[in-house]
PDB file of N, CA and C in Angstrom:
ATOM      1  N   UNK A   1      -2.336   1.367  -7.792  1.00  0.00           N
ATOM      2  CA  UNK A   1      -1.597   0.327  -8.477  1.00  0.00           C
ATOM      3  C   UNK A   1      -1.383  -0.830  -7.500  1.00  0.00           C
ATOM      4  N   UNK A   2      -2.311  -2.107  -7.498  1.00  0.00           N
ATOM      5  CA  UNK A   2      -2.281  -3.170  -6.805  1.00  0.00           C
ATOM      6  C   UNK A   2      -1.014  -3.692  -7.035  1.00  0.00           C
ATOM      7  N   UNK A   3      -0.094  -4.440  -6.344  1.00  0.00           N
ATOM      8  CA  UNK A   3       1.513  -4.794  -6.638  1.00  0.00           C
ATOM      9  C   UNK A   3       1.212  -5.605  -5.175  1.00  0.00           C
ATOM     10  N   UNK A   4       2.366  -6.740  -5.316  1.00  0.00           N
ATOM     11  CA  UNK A   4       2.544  -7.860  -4.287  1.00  0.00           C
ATOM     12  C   UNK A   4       3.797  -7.997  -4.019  1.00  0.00           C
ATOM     13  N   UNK A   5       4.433  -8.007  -2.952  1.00  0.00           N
ATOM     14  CA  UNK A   5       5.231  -8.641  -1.954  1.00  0.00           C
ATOM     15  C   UNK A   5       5.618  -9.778  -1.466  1.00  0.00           C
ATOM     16  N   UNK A   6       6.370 -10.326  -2.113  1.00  0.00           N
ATOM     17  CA  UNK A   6       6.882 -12.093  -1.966  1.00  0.00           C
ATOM     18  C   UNK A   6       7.740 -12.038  -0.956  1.00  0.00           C
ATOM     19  N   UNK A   7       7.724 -12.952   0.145  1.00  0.00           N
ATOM     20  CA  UNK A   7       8.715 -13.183   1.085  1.00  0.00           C
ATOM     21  C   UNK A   7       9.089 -15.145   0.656  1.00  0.00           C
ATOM     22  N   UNK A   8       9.994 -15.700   0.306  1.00  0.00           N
ATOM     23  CA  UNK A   8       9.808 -16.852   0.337  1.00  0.00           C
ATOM     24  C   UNK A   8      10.868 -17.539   0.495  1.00  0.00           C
ATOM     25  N   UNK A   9      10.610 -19.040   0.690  1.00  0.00           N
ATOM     26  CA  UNK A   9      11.568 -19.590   1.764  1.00  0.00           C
ATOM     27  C   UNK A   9      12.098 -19.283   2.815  1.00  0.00           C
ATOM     28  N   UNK A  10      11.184 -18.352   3.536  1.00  0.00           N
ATOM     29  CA  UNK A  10      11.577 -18.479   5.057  1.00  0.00           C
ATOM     30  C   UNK A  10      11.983 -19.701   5.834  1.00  0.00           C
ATOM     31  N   UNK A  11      13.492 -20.253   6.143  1.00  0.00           N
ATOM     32  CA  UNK A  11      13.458 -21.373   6.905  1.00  0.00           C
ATOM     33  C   UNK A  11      13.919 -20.631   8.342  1.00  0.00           C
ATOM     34  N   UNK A  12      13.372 -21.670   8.891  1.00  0.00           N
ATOM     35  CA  UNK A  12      12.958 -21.330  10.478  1.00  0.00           C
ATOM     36  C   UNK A  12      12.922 -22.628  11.226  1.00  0.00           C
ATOM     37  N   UNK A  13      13.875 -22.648  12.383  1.00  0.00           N
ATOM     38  CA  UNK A  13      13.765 -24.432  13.235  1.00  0.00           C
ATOM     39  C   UNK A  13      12.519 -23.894  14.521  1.00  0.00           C
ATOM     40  N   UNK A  14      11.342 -24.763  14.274  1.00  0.00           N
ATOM     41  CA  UNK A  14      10.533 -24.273  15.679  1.00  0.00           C
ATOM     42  C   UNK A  14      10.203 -25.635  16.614  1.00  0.00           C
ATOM     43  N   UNK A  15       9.314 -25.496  17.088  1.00  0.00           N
ATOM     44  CA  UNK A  15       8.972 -26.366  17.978  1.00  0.00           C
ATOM     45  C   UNK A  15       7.232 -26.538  18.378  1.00  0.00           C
ATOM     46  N   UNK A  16       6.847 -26.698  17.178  1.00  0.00           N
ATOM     47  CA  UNK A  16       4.979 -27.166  16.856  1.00  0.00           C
ATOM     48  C   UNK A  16       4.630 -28.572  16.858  1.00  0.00           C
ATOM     49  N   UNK A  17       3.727 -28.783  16.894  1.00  0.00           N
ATOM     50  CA  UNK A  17       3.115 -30.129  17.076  1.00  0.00           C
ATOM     51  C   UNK A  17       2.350 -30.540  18.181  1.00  0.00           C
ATOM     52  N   UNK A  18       1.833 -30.986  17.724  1.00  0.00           N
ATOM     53  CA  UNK A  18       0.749 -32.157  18.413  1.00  0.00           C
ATOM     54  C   UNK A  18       1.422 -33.120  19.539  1.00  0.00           C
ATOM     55  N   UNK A  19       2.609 -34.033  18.916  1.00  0.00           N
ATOM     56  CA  UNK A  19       3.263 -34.840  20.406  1.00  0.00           C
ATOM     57  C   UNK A  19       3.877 -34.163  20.764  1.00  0.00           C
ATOM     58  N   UNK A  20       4.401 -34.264  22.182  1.00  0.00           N
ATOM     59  CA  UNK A  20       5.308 -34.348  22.790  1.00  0.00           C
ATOM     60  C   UNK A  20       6.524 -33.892  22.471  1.00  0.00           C
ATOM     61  N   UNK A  21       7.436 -35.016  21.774  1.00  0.00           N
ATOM     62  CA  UNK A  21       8.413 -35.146  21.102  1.00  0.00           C
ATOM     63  C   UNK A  21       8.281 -34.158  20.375  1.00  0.00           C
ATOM     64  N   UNK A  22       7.979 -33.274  19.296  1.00  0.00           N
ATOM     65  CA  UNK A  22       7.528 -32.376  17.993  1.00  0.00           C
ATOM     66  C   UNK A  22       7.892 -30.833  19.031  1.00  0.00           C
ATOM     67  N   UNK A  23       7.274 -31.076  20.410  1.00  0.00           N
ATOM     68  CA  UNK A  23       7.896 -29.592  21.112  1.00  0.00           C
ATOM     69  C   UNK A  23       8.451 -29.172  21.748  1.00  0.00           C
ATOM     70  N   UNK A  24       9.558 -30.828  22.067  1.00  0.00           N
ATOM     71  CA  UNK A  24      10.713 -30.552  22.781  1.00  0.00           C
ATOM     72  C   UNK A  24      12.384 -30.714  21.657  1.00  0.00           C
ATOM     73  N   UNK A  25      11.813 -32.048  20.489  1.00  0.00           N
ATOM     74  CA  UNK A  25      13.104 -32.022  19.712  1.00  0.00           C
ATOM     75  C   UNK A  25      12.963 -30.537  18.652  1.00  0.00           C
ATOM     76  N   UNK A  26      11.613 -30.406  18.131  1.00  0.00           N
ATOM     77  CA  UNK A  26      11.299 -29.058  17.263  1.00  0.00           C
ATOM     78  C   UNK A  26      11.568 -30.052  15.981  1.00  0.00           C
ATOM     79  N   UNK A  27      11.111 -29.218  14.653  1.00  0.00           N
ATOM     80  CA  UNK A  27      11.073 -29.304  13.465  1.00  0.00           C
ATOM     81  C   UNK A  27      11.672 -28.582  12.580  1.00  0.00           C
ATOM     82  N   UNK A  28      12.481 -28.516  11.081  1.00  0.00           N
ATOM     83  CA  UNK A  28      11.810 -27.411  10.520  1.00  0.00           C
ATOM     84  C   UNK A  28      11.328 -27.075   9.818  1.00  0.00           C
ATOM     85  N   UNK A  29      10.787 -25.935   9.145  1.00  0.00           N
ATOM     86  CA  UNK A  29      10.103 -25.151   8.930  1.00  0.00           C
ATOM     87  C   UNK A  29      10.424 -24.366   7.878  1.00  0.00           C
ATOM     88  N   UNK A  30       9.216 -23.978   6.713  1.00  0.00           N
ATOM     89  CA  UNK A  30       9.447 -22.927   5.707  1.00  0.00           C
ATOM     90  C   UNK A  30       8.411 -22.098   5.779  1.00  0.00           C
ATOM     91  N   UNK A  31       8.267 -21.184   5.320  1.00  0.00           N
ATOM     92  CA  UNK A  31       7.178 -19.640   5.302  1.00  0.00           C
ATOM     93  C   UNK A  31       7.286 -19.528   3.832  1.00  0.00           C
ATOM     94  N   UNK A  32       5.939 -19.276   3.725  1.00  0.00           N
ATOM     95  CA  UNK A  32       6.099 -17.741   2.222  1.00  0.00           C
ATOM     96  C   UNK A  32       5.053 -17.319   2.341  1.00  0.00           C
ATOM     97  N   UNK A  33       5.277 -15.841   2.633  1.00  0.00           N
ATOM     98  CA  UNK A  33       4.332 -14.904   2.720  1.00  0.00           C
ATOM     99  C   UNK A  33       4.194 -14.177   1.039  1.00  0.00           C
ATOM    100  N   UNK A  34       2.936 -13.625   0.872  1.00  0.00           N
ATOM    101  CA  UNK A  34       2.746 -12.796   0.261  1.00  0.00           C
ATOM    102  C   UNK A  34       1.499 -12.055   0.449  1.00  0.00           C
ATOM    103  N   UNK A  35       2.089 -10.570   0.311  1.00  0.00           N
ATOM    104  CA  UNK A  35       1.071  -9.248   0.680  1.00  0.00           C
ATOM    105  C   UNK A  35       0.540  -8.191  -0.692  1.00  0.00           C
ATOM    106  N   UNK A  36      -0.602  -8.544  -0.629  1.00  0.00           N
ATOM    107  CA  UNK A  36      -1.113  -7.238  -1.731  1.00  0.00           C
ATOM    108  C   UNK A  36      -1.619  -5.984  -1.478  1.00  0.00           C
ATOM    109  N   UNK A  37      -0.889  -4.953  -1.921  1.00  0.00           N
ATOM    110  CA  UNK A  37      -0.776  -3.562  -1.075  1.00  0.00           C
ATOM    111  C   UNK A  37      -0.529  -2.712  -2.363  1.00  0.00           C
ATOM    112  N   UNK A  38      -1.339  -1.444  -2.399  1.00  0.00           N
ATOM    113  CA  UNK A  38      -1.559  -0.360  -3.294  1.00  0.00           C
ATOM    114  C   UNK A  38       0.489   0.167  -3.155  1.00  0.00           C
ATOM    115  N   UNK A  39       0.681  -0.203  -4.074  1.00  0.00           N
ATOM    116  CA  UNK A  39       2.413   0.327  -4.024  1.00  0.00           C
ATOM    117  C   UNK A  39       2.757   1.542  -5.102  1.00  0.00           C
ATOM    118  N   UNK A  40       1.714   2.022  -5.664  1.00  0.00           N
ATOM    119  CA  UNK A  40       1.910   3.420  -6.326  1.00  0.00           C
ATOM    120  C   UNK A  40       2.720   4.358  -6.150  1.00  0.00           C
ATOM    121  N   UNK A  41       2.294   4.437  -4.562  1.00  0.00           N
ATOM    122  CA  UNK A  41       3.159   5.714  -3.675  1.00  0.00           C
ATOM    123  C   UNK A  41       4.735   5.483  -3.910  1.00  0.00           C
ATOM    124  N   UNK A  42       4.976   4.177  -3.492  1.00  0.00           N
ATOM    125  CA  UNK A  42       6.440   3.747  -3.122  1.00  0.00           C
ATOM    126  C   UNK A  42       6.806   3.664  -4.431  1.00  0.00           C
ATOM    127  N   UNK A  43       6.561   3.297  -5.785  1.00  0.00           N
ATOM    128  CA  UNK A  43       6.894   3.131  -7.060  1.00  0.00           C
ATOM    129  C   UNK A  43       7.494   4.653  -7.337  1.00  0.00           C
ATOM    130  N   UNK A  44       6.473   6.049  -6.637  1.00  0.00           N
ATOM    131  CA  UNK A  44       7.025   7.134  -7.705  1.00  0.00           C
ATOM    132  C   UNK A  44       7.945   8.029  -6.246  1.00  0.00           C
ATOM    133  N   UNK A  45       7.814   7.607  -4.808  1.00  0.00           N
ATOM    134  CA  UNK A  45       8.627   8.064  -4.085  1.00  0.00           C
ATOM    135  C   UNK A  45       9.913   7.497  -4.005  1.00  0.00           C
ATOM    136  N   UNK A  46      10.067   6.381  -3.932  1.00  0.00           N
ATOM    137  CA  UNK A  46      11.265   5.362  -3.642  1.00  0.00           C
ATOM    138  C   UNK A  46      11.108   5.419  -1.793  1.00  0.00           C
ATOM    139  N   UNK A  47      10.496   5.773  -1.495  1.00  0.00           N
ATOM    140  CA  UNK A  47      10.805   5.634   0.131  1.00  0.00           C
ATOM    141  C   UNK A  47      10.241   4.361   0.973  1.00  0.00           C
ATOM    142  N   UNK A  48      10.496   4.019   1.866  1.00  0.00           N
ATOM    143  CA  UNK A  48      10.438   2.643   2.040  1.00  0.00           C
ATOM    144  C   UNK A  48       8.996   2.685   3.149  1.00  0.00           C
ATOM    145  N   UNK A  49       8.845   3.650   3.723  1.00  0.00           N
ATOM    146  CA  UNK A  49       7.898   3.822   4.410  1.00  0.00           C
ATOM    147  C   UNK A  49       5.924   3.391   3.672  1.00  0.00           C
ATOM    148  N   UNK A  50       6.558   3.741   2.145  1.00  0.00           N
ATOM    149  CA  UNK A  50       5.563   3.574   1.587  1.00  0.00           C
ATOM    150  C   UNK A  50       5.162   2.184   0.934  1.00  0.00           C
ATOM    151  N   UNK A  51       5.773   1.486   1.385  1.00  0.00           N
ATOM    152  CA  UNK A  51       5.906  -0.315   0.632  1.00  0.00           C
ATOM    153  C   UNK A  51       5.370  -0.910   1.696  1.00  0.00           C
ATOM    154  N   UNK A  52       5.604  -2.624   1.482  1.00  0.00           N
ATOM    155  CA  UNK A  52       5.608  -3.401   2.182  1.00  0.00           C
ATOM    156  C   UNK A  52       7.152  -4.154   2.620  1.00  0.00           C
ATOM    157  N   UNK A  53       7.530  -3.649   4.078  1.00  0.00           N
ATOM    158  CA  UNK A  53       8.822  -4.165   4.081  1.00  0.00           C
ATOM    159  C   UNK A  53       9.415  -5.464   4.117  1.00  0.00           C
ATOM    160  N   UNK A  54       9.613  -5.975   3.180  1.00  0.00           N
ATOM    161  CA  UNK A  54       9.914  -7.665   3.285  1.00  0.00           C
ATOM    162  C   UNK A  54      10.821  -7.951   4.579  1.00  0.00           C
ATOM    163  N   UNK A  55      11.746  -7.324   5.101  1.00  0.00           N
ATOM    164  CA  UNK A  55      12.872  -7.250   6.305  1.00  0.00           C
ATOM    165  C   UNK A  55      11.372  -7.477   7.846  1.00  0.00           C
ATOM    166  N   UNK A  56      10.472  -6.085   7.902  1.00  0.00           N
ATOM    167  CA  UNK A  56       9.680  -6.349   8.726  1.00  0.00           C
ATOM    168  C   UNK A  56       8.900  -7.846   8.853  1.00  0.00           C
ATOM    169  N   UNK A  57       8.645  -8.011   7.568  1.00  0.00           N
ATOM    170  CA  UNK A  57       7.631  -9.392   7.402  1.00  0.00           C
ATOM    171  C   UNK A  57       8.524 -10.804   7.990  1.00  0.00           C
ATOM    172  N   UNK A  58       9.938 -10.572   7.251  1.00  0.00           N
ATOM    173  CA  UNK A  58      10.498 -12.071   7.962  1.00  0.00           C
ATOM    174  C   UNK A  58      10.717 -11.789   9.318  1.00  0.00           C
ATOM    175  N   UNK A  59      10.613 -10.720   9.980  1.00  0.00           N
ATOM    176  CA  UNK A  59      10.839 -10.554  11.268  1.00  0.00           C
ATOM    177  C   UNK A  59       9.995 -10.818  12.327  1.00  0.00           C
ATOM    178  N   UNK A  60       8.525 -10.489  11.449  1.00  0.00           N
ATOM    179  CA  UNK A  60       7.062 -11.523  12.067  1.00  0.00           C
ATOM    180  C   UNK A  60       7.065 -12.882  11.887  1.00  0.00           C
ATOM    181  N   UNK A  61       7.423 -13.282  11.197  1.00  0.00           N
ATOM    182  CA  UNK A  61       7.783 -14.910  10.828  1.00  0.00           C
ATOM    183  C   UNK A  61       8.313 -15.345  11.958  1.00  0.00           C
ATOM    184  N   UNK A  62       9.808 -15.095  12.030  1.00  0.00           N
ATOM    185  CA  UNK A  62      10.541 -15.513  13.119  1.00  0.00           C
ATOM    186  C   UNK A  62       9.999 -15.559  14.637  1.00  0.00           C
ATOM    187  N   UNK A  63       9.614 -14.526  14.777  1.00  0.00           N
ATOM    188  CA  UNK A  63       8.800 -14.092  16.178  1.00  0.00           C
ATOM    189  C   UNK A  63       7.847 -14.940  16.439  1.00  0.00           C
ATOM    190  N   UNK A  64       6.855 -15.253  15.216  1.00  0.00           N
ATOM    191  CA  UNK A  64       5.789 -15.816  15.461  1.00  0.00           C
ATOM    192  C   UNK A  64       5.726 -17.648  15.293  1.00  0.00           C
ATOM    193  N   UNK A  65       7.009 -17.887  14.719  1.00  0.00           N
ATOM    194  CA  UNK A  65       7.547 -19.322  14.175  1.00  0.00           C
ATOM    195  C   UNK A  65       7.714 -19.692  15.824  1.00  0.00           C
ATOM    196  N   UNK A  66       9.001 -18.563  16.672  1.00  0.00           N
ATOM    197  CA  UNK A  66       9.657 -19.132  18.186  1.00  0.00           C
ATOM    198  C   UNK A  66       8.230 -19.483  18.804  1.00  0.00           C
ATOM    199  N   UNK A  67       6.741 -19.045  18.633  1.00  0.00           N
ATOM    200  CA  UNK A  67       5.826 -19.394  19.569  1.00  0.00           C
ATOM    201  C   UNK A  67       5.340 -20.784  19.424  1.00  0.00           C
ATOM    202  N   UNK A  68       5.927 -22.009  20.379  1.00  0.00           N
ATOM    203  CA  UNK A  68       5.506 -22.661  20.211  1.00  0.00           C
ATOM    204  C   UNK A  68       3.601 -23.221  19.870  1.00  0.00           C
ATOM    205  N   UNK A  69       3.114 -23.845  18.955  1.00  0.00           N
ATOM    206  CA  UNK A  69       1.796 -24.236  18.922  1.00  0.00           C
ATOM    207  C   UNK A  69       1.441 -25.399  18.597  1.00  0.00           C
ATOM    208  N   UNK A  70       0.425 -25.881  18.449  1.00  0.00           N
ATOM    209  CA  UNK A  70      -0.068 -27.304  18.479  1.00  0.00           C
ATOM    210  C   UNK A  70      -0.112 -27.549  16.984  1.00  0.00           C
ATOM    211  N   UNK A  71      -0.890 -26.355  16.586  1.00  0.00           N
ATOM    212  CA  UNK A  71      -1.018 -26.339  15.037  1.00  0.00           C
ATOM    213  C   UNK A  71      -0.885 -25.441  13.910  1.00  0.00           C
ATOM    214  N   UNK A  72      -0.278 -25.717  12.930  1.00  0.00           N
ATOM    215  CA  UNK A  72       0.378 -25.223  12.128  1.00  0.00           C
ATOM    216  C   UNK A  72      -1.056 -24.080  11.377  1.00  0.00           C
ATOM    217  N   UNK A  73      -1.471 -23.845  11.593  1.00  0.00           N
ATOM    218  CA  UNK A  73      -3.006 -23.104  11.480  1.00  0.00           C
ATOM    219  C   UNK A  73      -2.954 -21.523  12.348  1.00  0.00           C
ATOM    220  N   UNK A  74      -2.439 -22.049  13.752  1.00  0.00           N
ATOM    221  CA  UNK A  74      -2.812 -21.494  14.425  1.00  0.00           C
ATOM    222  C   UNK A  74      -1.610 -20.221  14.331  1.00  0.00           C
ATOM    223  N   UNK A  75      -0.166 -20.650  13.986  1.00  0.00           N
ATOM    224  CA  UNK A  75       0.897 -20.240  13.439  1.00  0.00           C
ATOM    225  C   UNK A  75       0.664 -19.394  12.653  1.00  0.00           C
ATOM    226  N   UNK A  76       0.166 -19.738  11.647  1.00  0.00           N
ATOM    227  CA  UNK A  76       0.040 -18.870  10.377  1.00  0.00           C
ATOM    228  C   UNK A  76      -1.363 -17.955  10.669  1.00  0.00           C
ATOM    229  N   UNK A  77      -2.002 -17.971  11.202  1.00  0.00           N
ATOM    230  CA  UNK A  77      -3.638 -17.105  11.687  1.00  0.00           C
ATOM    231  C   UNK A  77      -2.274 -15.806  12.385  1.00  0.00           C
ATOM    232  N   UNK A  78      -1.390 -16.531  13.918  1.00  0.00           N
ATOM    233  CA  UNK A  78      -1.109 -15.045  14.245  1.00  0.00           C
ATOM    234  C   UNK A  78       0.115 -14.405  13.323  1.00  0.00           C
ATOM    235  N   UNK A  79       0.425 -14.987  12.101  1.00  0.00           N
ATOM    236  CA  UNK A  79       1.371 -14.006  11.674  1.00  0.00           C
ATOM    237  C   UNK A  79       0.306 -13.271  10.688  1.00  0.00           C
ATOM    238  N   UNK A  80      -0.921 -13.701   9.888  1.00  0.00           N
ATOM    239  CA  UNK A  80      -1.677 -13.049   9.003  1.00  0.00           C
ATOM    240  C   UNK A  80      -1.960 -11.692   9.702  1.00  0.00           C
ATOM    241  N   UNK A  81      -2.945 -12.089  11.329  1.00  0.00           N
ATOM    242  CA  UNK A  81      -2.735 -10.799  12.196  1.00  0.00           C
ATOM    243  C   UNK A  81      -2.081  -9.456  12.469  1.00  0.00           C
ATOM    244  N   UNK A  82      -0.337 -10.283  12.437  1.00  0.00           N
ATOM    245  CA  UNK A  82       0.617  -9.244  12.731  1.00  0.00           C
ATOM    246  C   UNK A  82       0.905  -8.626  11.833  1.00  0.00           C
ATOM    247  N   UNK A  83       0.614  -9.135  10.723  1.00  0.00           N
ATOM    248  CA  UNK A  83       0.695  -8.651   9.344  1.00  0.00           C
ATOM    249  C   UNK A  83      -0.047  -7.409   9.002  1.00  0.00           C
ATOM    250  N   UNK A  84      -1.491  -7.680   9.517  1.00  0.00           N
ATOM    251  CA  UNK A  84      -2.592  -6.702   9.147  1.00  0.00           C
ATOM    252  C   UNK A  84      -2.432  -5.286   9.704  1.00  0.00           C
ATOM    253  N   UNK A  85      -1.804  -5.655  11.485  1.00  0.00           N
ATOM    254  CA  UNK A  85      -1.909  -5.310  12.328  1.00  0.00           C
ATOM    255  C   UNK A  85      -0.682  -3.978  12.409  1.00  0.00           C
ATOM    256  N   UNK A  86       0.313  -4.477  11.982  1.00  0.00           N
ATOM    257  CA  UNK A  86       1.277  -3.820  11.771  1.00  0.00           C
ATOM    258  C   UNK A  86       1.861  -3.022  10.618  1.00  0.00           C
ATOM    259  N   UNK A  87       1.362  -3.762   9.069  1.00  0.00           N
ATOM    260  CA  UNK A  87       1.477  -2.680   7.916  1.00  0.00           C
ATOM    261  C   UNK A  87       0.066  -3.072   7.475  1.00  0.00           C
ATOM    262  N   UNK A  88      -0.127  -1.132   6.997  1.00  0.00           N
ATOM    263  CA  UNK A  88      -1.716  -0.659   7.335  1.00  0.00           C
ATOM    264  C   UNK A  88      -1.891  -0.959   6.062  1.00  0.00           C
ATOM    265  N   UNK A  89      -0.880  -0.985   5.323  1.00  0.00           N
ATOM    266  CA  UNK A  89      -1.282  -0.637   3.204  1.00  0.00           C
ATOM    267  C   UNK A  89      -1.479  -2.253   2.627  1.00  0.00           C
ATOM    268  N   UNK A  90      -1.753  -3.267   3.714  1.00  0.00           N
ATOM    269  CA  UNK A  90      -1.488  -4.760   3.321  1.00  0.00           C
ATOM    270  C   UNK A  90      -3.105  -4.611   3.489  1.00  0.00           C
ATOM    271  N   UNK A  91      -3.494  -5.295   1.569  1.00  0.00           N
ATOM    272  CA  UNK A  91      -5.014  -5.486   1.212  1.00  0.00           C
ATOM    273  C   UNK A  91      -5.056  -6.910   1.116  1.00  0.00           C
ATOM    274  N   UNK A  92      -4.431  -7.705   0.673  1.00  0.00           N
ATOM    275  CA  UNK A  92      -4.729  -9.498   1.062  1.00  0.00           C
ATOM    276  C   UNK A  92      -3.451  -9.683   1.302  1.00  0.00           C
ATOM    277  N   UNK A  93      -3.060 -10.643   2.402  1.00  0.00           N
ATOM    278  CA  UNK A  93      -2.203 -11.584   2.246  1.00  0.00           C
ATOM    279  C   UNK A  93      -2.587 -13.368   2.678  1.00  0.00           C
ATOM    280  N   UNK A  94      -1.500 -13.692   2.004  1.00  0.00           N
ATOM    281  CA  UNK A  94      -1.474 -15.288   2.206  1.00  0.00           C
ATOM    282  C   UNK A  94       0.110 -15.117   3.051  1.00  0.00           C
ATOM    283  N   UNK A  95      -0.363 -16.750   3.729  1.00  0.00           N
ATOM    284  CA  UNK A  95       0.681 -17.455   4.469  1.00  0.00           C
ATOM    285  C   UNK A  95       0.731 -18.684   3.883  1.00  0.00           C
ATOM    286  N   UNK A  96       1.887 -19.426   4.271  1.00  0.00           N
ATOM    287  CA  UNK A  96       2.269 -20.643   3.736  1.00  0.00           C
ATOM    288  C   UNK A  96       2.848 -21.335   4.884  1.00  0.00           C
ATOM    289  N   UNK A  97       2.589 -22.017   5.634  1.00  0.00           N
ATOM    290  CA  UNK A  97       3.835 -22.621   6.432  1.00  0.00           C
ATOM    291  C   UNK A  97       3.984 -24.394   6.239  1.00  0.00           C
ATOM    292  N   UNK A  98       5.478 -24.779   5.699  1.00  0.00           N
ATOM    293  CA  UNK A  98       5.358 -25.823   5.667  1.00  0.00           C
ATOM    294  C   UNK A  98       6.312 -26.480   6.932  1.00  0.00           C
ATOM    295  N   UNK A  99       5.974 -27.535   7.211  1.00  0.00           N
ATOM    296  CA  UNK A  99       7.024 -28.961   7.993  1.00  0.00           C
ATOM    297  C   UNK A  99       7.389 -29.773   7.278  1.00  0.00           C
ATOM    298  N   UNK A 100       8.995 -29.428   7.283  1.00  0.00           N
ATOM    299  CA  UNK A 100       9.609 -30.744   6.531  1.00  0.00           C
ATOM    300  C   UNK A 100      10.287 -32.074   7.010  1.00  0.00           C
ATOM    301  N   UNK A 101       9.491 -32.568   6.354  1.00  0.00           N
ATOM    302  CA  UNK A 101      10.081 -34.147   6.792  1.00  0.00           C
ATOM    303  C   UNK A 101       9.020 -34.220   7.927  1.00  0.00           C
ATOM    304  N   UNK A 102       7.697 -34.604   7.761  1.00  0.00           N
ATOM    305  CA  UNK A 102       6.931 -34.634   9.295  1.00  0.00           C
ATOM    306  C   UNK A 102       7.361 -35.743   9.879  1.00  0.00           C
ATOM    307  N   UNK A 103       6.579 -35.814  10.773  1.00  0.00           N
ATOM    308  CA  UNK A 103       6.877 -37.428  11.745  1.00  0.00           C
ATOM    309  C   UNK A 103       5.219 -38.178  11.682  1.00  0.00           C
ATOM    310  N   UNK A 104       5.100 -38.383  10.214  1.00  0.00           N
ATOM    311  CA  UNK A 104       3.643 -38.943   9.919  1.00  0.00           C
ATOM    312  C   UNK A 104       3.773 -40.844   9.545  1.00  0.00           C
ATOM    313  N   UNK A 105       5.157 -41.050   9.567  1.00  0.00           N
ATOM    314  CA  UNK A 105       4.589 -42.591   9.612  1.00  0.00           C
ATOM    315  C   UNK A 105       5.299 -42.826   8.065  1.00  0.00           C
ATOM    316  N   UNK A 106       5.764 -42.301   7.362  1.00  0.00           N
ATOM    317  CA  UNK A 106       5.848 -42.795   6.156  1.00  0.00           C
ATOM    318  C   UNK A 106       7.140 -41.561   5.250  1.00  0.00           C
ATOM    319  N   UNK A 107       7.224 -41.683   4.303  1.00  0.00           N
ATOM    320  CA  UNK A 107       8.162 -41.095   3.509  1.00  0.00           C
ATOM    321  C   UNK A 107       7.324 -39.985   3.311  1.00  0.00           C
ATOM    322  N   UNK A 108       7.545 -38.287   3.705  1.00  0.00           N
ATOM    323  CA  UNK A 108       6.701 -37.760   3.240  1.00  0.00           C
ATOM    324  C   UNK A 108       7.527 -36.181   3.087  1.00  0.00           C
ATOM    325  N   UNK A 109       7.833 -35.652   2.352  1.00  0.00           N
ATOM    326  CA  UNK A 109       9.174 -34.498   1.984  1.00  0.00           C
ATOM    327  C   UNK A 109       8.438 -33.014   2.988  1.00  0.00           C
ATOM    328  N   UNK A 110       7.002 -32.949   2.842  1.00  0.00           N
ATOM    329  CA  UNK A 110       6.586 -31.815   4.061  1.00  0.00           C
ATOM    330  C   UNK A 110       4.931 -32.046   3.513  1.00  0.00           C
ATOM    331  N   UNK A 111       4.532 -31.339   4.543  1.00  0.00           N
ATOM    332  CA  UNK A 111       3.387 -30.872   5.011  1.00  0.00           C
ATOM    333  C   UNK A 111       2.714 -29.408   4.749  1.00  0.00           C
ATOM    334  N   UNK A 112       1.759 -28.814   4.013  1.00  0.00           N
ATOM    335  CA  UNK A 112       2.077 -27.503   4.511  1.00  0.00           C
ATOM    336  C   UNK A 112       0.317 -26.497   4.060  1.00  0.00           C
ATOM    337  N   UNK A 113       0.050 -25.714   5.535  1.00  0.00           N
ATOM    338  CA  UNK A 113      -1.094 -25.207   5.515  1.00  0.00           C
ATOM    339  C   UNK A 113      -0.977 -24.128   4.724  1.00  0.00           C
ATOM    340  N   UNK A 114      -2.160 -23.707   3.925  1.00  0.00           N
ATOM    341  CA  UNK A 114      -2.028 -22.346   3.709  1.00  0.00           C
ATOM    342  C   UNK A 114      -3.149 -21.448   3.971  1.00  0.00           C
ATOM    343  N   UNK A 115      -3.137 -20.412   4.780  1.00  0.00           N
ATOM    344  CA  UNK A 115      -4.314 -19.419   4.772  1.00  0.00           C
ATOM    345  C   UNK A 115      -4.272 -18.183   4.380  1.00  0.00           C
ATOM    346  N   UNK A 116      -5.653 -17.744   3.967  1.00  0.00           N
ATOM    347  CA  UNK A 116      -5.771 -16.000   3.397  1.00  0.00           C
ATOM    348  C   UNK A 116      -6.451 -15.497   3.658  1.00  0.00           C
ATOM    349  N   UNK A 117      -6.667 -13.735   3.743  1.00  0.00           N
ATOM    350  CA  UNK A 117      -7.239 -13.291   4.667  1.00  0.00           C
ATOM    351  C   UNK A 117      -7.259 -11.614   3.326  1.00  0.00           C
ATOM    352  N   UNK A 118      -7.998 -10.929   3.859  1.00  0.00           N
ATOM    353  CA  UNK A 118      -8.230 -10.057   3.274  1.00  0.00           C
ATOM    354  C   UNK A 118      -8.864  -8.696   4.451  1.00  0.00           C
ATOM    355  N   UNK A 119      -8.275  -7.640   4.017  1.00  0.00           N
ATOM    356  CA  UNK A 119      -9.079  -6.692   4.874  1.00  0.00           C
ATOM    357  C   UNK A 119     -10.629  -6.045   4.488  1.00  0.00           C
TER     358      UNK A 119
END
């Protein structure tokens, strides 16, 4: 039984970018993850071992948000990783990371990459 895992609105203050300025004042930041993972088991056990733990997932977020990077790409590549890496029952996920309010020159409410990955 394919079933998905929403983590969303992760806000998070980091410190990414390209200038200067972007990785010493920092930005912030939203996440939304989502993981697609056979959840059968966990549907007729109730045990948590058998899911995808949304608590673990914002906890890769955070971890992986504090690493400062140049690009918002590169952000979201190592949380897809830690993702894979760390819960085994995750069959696709997506990342989302946006910057709000960039520093692009103009009125602009955010920015935001998204990548997906599949095992």
């Amino acid at each position: 039984m394919l079933g998905k895992v929403r983590v969303s609105n992760i806000k998070v203050y980091a410190n990414h970018g390209c200038l200067k300025e972007e990785t010493i004042i920092g930005s912030d930041y939203q996440v939304n993850v989502e993981v697609d993972a056979d959840l059968k088991k966990a549907s007729q056990t109730d045990e948590l071992l058998e899911t995808v733990d949304y608590v673990h997932i914002n906890h890769i977020v955070k971890e992986e948000m504090s690493i400062p990077s140049k690009l918002l790409e590169h952000v979201a590549q190592r949380i897809l990783n830690r993702i894979f890496s760390e819960i085994p029952i995750a069959k696709k996920v997506k990342v989302a990371v946006s910057k709000i309010n960039p520093p692009i020159g103009g009125d602009v409410q955010e920015v935001t990459i998204i990548l997906k990955s599949k095992r």
